[in-house]
C-alpha atoms as a PDB file:
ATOM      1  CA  UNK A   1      67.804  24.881 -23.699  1.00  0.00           C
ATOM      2  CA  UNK A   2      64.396  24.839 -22.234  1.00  0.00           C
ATOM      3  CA  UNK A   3      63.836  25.412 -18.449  1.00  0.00           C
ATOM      4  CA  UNK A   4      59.952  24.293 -18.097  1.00  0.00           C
ATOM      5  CA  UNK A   5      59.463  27.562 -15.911  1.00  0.00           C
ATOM      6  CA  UNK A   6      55.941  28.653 -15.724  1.00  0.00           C
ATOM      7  CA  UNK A   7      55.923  32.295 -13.097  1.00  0.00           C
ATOM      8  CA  UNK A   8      52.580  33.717 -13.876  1.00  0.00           C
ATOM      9  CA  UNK A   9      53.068  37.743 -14.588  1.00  0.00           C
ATOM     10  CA  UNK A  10      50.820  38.751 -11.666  1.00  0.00           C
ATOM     11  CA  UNK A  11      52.894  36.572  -8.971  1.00  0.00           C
ATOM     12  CA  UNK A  12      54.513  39.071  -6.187  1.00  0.00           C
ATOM     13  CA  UNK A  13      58.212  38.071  -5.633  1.00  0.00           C
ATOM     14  CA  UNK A  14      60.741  39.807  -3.719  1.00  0.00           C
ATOM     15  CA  UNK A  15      64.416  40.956  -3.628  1.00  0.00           C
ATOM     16  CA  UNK A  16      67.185  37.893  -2.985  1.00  0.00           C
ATOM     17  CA  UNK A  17      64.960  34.899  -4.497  1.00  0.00           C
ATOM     18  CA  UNK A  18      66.951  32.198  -5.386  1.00  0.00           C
ATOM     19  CA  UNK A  19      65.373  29.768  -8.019  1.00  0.00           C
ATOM     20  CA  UNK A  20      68.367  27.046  -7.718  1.00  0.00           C
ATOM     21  CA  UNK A  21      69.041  25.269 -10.786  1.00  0.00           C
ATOM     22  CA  UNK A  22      65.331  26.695 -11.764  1.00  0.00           C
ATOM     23  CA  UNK A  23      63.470  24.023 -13.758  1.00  0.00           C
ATOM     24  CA  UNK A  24      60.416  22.610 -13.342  1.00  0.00           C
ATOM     25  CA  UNK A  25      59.253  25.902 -11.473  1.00  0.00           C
ATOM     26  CA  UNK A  26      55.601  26.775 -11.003  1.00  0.00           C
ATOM     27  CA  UNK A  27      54.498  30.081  -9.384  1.00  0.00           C
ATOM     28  CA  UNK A  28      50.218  30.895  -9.584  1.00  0.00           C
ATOM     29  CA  UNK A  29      48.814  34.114 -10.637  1.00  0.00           C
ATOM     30  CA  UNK A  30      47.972  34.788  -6.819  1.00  0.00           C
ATOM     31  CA  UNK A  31      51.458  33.623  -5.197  1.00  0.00           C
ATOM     32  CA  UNK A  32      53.547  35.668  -2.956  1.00  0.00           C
ATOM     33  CA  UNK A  33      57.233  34.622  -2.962  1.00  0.00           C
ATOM     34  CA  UNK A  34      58.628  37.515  -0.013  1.00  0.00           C
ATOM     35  CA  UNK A  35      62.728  38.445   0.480  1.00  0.00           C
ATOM     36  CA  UNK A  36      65.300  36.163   0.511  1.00  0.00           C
ATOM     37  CA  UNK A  37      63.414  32.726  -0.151  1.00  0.00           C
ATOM     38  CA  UNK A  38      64.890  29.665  -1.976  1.00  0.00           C
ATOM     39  CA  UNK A  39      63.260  27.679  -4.437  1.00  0.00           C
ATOM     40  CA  UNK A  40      64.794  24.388  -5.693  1.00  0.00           C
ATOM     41  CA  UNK A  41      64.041  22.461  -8.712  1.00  0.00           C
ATOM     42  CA  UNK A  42      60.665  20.978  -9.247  1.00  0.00           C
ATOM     43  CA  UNK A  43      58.483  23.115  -6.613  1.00  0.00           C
ATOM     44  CA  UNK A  44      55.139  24.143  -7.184  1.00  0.00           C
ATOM     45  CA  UNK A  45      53.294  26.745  -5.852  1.00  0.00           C
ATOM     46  CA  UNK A  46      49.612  25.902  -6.957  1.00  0.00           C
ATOM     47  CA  UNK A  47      46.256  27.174  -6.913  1.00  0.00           C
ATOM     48  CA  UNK A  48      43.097  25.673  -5.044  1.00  0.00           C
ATOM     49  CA  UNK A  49      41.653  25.075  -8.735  1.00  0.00           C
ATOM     50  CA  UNK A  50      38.727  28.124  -7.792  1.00  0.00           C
ATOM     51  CA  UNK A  51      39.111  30.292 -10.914  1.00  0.00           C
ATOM     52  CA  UNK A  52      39.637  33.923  -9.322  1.00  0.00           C
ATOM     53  CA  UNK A  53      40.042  35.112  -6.056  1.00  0.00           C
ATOM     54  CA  UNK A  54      43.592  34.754  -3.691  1.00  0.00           C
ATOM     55  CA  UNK A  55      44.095  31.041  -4.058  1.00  0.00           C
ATOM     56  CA  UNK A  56      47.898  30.751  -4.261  1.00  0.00           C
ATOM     57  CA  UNK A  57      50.172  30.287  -1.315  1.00  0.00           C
ATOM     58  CA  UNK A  58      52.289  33.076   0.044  1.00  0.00           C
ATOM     59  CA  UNK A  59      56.096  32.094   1.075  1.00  0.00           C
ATOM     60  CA  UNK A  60      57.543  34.786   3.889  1.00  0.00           C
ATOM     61  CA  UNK A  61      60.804  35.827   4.223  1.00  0.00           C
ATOM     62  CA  UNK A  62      63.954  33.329   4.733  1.00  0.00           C
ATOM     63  CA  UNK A  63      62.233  30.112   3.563  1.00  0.00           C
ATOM     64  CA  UNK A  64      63.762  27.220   1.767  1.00  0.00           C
ATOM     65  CA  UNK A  65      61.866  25.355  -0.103  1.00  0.00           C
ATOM     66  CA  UNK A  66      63.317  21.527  -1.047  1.00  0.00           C
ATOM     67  CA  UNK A  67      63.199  19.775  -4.483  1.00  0.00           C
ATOM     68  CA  UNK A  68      60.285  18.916  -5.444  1.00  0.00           C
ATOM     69  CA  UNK A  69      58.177  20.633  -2.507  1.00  0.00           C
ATOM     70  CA  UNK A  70      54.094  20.941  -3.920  1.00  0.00           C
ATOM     71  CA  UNK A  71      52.186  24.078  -1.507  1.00  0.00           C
ATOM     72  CA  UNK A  72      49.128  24.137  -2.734  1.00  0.00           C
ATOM     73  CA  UNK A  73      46.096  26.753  -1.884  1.00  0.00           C
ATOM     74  CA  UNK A  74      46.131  29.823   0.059  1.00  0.00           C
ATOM     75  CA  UNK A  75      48.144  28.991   3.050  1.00  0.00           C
ATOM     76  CA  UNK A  76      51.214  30.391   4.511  1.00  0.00           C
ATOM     77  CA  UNK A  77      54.758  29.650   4.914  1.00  0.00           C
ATOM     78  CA  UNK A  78      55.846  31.006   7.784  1.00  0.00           C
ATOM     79  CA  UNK A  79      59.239  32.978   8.038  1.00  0.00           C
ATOM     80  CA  UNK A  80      62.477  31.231   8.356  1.00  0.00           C
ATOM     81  CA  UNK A  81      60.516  27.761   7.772  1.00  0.00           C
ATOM     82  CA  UNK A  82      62.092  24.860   5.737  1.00  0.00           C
ATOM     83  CA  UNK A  83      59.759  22.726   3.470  1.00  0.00           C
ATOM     84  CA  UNK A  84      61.634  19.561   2.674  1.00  0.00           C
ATOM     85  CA  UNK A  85      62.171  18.026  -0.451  1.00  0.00           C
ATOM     86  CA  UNK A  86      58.975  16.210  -2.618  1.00  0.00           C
ATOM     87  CA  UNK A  87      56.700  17.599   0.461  1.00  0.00           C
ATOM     88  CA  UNK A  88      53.055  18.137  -0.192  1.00  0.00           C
ATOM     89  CA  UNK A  89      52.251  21.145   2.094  1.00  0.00           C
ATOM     90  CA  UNK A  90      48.725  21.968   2.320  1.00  0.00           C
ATOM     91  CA  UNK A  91      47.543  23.951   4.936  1.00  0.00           C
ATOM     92  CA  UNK A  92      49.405  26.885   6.711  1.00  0.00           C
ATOM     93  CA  UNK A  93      53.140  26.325   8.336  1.00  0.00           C
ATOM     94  CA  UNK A  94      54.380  27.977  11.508  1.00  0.00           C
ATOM     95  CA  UNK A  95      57.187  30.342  11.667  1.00  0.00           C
ATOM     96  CA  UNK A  96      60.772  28.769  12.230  1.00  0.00           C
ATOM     97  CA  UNK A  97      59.940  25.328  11.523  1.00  0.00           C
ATOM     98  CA  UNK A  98      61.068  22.104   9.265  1.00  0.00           C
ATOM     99  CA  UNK A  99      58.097  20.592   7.369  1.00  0.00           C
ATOM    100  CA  UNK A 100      58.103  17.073   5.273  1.00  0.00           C
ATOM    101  CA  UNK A 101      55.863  14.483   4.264  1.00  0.00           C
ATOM    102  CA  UNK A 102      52.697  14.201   2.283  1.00  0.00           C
ATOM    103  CA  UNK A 103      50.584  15.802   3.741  1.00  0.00           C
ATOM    104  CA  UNK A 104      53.564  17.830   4.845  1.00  0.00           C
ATOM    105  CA  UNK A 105      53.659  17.505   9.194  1.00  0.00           C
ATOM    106  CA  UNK A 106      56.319  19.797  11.616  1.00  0.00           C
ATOM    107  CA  UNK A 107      59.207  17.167  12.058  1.00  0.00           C
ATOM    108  CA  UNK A 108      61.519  19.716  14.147  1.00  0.00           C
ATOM    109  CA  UNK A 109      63.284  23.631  13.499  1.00  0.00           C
ATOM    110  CA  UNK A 110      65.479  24.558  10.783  1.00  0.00           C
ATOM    111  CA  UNK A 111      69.331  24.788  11.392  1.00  0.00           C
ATOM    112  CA  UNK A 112      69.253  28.433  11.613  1.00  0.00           C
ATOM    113  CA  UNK A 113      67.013  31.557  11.186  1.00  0.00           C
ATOM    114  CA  UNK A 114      66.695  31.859   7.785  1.00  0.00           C
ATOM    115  CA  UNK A 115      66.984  28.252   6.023  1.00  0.00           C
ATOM    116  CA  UNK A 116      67.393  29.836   2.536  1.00  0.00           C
ATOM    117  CA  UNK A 117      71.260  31.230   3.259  1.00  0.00           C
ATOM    118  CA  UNK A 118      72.019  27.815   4.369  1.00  0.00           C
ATOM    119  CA  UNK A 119      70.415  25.483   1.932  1.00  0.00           C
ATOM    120  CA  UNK A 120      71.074  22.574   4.176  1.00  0.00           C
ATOM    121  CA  UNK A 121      68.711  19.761   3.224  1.00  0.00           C
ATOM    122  CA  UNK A 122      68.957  17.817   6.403  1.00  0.00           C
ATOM    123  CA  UNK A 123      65.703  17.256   7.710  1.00  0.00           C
ATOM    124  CA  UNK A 124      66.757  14.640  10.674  1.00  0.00           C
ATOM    125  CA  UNK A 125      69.498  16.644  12.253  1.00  0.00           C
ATOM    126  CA  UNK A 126      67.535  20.137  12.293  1.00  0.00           C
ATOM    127  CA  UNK A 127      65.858  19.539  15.751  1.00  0.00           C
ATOM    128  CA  UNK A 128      68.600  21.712  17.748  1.00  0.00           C
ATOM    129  CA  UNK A 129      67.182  24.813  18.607  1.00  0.00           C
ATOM    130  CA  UNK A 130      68.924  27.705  17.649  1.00  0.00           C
ATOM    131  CA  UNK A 131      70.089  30.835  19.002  1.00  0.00           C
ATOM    132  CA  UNK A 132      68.187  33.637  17.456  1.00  0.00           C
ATOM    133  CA  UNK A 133      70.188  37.000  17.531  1.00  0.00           C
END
């Protein structure tokens, strides 16, 4: 069975990733995947197309990241941020917020703290705010 999984060897990933149903999966030389993120079929994390130097995105702790989702360059993902699904993210998210569209824009807050235990895909009920322990 082939799984179309490209993680280059020099990508930094951390403890409790979660590469759900894991095809289609693209992680640059220069990406930083941090604790407890979720990754869903489909998602990219690409390069600004410079051929050296940090050009990846990095993805802090407790993210989800939807089917499909495309972060591209050196931005950030801010912790406990939700990037919904076929997204095109391209410049740097905020802590603790929901993310969709292309380009990607803030729509609202995740369900919870960290969007990657939850896995809810709900974009248009997340706007709630939550209580944070």
């Amino acid at each position: 069975e082939t799984f179309a999984v490209d993680i280059h060897p020099a990508a930094t990933i951390g403890k409790g990733v979660m590469f759900d149903h894991a095809t289609g999966i693209v992680v640059g030389e220069t990406a930083v995947i941090e604790d407890n993120v979720s990754v869903l079929q489909n998602v990219t994390l690409g390069g600004t197309g410079n051929e050296s130097g940090d050009r990846h995105p990095k993805i802090r702790q407790g993210v989800m990241l939807g089917s499909g989702a495309k972060v591209l360059g050196n931005i950030e993902i801010g912790e406990g941020s939700k990037v919904g699904a076929g997204s095109v993210v391209l410049n740097d998210v905020p802590p603790h917020v929901t993310v969709v569209g292309v380009p990607a824009k803030v729509v609202g807050r995740p369900c919870c703290p960290r969007p990657c235990d939850s896995m809810n895909q709900n974009v248009l009920e997340d706007n709630e705010p939550y209580e944070q322990a």
